[in-house]
PDB file of N, CA and C in Angstrom:
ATOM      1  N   UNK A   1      -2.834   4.612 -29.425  1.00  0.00           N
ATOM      2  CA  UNK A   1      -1.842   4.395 -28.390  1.00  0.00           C
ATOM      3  C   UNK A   1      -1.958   2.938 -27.943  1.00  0.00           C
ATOM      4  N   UNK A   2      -0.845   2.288 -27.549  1.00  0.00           N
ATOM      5  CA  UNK A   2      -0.640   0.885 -27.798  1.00  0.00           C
ATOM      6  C   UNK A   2      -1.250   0.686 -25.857  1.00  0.00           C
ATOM      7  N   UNK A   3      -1.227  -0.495 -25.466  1.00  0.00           N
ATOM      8  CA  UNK A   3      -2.019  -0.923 -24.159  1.00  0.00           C
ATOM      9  C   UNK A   3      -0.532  -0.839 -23.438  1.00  0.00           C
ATOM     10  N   UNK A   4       0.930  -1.245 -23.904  1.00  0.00           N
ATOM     11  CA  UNK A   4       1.621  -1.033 -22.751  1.00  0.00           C
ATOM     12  C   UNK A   4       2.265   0.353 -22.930  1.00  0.00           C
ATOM     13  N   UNK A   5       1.902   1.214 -23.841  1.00  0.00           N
ATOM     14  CA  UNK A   5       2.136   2.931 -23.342  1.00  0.00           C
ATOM     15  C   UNK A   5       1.134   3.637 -22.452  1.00  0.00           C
ATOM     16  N   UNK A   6      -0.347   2.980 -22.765  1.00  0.00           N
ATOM     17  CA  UNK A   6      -0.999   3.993 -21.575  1.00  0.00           C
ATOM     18  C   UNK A   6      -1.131   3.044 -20.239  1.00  0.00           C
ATOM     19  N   UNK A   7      -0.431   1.881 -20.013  1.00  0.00           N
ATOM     20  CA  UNK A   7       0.026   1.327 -18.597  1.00  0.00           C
ATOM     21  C   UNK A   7       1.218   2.253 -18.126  1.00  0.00           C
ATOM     22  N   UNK A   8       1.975   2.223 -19.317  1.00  0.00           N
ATOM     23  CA  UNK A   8       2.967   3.403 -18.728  1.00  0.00           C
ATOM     24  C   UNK A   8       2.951   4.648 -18.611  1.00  0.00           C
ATOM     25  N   UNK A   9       2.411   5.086 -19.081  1.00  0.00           N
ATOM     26  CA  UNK A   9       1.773   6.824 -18.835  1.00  0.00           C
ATOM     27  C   UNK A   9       0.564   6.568 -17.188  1.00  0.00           C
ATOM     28  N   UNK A  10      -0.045   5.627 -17.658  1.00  0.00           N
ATOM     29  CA  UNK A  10      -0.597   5.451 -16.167  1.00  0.00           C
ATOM     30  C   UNK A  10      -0.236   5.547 -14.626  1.00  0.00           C
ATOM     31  N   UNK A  11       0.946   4.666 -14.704  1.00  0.00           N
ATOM     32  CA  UNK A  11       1.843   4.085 -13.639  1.00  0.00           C
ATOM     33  C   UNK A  11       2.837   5.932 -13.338  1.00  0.00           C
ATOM     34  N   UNK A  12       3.082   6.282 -14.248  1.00  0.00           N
ATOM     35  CA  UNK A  12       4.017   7.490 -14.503  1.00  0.00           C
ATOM     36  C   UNK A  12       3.085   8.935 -13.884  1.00  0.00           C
ATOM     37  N   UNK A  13       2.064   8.881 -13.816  1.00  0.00           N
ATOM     38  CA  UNK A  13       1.011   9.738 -13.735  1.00  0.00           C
ATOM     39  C   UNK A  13       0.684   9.574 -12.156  1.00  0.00           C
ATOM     40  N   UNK A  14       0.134   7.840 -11.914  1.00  0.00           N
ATOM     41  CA  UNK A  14       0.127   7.743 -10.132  1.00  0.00           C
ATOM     42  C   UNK A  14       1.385   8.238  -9.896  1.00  0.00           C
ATOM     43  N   UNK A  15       2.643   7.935  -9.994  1.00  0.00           N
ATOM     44  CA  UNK A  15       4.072   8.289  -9.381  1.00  0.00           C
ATOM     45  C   UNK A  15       4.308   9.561  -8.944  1.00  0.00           C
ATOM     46  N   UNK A  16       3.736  10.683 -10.082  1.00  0.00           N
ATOM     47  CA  UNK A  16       3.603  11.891  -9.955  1.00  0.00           C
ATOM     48  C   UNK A  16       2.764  12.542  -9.139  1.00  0.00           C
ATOM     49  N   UNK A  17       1.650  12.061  -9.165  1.00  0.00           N
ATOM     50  CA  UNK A  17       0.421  12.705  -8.215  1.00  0.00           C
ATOM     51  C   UNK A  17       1.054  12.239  -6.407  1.00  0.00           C
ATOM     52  N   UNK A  18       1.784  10.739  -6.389  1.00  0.00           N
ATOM     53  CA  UNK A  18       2.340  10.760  -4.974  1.00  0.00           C
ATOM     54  C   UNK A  18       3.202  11.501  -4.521  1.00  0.00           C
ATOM     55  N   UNK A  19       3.929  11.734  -5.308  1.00  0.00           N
ATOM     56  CA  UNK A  19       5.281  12.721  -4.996  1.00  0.00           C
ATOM     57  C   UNK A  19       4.608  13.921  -4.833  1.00  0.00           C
ATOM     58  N   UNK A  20       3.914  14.788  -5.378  1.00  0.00           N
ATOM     59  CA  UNK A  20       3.218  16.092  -5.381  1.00  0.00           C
ATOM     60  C   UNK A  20       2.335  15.890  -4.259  1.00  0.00           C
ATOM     61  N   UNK A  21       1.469  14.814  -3.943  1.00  0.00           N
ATOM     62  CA  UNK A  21       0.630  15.148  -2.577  1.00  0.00           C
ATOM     63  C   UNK A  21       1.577  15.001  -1.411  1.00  0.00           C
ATOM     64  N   UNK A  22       3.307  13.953  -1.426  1.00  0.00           N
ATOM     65  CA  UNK A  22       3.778  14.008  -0.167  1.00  0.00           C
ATOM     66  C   UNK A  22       4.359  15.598   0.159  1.00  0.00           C
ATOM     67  N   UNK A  23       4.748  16.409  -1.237  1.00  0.00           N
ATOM     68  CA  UNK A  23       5.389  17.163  -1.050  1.00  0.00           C
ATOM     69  C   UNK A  23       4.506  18.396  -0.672  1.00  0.00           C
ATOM     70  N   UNK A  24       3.297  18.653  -1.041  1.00  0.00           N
ATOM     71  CA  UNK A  24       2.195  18.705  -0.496  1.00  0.00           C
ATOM     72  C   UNK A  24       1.922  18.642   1.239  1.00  0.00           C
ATOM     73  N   UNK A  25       1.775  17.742   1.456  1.00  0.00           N
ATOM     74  CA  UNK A  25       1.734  17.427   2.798  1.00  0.00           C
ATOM     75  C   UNK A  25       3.040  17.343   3.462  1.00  0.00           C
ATOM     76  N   UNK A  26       4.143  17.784   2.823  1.00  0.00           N
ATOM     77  CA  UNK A  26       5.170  18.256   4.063  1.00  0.00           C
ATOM     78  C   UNK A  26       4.996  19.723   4.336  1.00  0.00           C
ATOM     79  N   UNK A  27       4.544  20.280   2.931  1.00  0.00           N
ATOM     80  CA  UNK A  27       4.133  21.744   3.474  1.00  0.00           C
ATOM     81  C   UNK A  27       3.386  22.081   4.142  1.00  0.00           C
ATOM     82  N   UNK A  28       2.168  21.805   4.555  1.00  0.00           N
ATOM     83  CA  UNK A  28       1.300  21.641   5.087  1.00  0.00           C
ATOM     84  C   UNK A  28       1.591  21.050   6.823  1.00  0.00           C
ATOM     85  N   UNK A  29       2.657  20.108   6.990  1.00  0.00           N
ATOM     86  CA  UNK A  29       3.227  19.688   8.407  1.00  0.00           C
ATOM     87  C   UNK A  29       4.293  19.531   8.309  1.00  0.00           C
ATOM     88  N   UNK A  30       5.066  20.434   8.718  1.00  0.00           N
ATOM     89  CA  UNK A  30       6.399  20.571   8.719  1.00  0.00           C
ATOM     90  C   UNK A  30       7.819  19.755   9.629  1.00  0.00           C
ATOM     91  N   UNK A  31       6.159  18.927  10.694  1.00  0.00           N
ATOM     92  CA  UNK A  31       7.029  18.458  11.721  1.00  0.00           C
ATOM     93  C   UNK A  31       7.451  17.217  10.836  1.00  0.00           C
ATOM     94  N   UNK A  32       8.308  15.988  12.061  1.00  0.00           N
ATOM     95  CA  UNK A  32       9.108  15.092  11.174  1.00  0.00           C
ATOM     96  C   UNK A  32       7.416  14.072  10.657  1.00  0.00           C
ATOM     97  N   UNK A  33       7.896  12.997   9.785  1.00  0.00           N
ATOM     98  CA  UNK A  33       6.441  12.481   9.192  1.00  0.00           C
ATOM     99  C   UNK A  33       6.707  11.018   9.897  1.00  0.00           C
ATOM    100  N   UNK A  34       6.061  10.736  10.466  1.00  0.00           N
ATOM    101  CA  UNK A  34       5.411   9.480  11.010  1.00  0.00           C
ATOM    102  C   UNK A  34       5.255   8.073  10.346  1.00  0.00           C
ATOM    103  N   UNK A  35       6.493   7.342   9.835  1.00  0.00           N
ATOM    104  CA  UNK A  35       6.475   6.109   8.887  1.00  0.00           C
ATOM    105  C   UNK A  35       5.117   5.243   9.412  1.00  0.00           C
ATOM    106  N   UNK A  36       4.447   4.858   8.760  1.00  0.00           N
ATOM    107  CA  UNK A  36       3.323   3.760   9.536  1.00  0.00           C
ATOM    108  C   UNK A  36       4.018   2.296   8.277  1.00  0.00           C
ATOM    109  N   UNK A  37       3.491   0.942   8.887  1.00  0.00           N
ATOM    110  CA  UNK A  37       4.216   0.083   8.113  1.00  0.00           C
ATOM    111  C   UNK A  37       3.463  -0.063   6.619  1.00  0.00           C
ATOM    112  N   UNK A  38       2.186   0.133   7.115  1.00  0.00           N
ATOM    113  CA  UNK A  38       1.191  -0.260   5.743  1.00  0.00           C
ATOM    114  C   UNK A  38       1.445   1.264   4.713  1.00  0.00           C
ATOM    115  N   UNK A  39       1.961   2.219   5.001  1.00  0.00           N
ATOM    116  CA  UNK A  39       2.528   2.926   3.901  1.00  0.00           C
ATOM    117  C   UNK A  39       3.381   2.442   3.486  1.00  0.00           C
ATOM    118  N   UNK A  40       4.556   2.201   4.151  1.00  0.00           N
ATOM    119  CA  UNK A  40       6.040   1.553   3.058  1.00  0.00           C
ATOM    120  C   UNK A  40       5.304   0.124   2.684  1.00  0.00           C
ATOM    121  N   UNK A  41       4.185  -0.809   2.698  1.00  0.00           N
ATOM    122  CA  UNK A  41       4.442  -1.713   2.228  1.00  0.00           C
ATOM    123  C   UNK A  41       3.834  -0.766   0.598  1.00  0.00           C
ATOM    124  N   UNK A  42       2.331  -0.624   0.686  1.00  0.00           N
ATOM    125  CA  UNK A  42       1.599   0.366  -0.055  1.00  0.00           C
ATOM    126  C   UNK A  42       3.287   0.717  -1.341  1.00  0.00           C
ATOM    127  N   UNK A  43       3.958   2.190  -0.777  1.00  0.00           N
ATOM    128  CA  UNK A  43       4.882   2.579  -1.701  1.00  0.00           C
ATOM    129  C   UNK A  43       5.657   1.340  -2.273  1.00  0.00           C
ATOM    130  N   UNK A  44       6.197   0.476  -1.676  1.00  0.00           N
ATOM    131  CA  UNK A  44       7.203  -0.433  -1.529  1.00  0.00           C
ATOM    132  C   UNK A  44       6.781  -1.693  -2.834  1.00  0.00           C
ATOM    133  N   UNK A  45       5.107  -2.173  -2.508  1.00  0.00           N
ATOM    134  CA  UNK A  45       4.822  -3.106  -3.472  1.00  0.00           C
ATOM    135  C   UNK A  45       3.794  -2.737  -4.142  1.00  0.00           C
ATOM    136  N   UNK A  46       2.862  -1.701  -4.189  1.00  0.00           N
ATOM    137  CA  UNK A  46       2.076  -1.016  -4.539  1.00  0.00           C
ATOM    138  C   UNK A  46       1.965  -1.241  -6.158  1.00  0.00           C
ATOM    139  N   UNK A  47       3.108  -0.362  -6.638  1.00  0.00           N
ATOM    140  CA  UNK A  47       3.197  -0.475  -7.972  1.00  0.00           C
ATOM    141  C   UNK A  47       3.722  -1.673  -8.753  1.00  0.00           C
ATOM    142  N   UNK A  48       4.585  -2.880  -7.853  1.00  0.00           N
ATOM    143  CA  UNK A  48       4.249  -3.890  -8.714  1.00  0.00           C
ATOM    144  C   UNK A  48       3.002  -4.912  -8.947  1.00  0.00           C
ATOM    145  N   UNK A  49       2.248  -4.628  -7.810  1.00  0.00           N
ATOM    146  CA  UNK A  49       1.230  -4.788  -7.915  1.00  0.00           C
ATOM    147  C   UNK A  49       0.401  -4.585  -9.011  1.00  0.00           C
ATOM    148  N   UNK A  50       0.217  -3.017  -9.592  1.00  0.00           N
ATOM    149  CA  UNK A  50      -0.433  -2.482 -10.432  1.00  0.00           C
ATOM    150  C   UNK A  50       0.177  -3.215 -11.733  1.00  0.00           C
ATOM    151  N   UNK A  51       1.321  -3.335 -11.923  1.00  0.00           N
ATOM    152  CA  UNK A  51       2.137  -3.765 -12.985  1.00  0.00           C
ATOM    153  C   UNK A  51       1.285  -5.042 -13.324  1.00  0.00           C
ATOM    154  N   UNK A  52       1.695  -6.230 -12.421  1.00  0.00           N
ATOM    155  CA  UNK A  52       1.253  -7.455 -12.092  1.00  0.00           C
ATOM    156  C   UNK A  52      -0.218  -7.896 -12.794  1.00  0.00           C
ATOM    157  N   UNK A  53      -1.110  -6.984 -12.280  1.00  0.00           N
ATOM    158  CA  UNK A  53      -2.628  -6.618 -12.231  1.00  0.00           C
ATOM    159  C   UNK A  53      -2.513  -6.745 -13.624  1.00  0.00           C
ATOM    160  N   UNK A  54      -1.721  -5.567 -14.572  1.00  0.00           N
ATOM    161  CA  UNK A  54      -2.380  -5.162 -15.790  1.00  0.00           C
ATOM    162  C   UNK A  54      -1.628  -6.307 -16.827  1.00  0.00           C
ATOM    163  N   UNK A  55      -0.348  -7.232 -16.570  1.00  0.00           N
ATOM    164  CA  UNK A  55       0.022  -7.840 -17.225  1.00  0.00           C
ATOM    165  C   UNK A  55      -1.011  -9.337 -17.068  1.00  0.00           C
ATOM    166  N   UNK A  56      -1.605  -9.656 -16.164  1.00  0.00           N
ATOM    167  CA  UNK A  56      -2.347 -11.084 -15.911  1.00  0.00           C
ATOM    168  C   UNK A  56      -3.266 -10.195 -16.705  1.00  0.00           C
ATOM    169  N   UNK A  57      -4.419  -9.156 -16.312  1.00  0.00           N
ATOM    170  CA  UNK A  57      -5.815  -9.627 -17.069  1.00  0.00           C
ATOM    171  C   UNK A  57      -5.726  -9.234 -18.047  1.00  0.00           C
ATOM    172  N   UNK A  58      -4.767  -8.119 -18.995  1.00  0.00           N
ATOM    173  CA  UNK A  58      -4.137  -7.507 -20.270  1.00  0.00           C
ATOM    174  C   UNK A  58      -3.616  -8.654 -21.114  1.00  0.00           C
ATOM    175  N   UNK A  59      -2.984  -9.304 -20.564  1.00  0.00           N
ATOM    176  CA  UNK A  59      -1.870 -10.017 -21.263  1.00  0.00           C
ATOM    177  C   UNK A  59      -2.481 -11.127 -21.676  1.00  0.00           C
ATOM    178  N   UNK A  60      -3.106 -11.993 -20.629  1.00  0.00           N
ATOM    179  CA  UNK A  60      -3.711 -13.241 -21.006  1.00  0.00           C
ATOM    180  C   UNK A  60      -4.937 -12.465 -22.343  1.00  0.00           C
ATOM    181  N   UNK A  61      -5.582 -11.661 -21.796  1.00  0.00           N
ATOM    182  CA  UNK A  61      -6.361 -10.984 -23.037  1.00  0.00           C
ATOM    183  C   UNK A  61      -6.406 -11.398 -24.105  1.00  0.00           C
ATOM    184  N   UNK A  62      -4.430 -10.353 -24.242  1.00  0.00           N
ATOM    185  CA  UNK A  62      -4.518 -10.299 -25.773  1.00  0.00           C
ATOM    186  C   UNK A  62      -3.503 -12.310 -25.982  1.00  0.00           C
ATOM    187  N   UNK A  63      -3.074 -12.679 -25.715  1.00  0.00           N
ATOM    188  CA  UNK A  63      -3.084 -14.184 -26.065  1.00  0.00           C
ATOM    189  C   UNK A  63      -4.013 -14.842 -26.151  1.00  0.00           C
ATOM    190  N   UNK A  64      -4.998 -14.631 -25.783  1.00  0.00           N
ATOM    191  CA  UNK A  64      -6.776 -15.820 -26.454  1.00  0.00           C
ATOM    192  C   UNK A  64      -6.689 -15.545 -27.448  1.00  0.00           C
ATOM    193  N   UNK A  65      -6.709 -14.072 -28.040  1.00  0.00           N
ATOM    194  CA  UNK A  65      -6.414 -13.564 -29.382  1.00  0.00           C
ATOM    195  C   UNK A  65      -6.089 -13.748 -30.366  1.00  0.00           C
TER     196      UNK A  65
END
């Protein structure tokens, strides 16, 4: 399996586990949910972050190469 399919199965896998623990935790509190800012930044830039991350120390990697 090539390095940018299991970044993407990666990234695809966190996405899933968030959606399942929010949906999760609405069952669990039914009342309305409480935005805090450092979550929407978290959801908001989170994953380009991760993206970011794996293309600088991945990428330069495989170009010394």
């Amino acid at each position: 399996m090539s390095l940018k399919t299991s970044l993407i199965l990666l990234i695809w896998g966190i996405a899933l586990l968030t959606s399942f623990a929010f949906r999760f935790w609405g069952f669990i509190h039914p009342d309305s949910f409480l935005i805090r800012p450092w979550l929407i930044f978290l959801l908001l830039f989170g994953p380009s972050f991760v993206i970011a991350f794996g293309i600088f120390v991945f990428g330069f990697r495989e170009a010394d190469n």
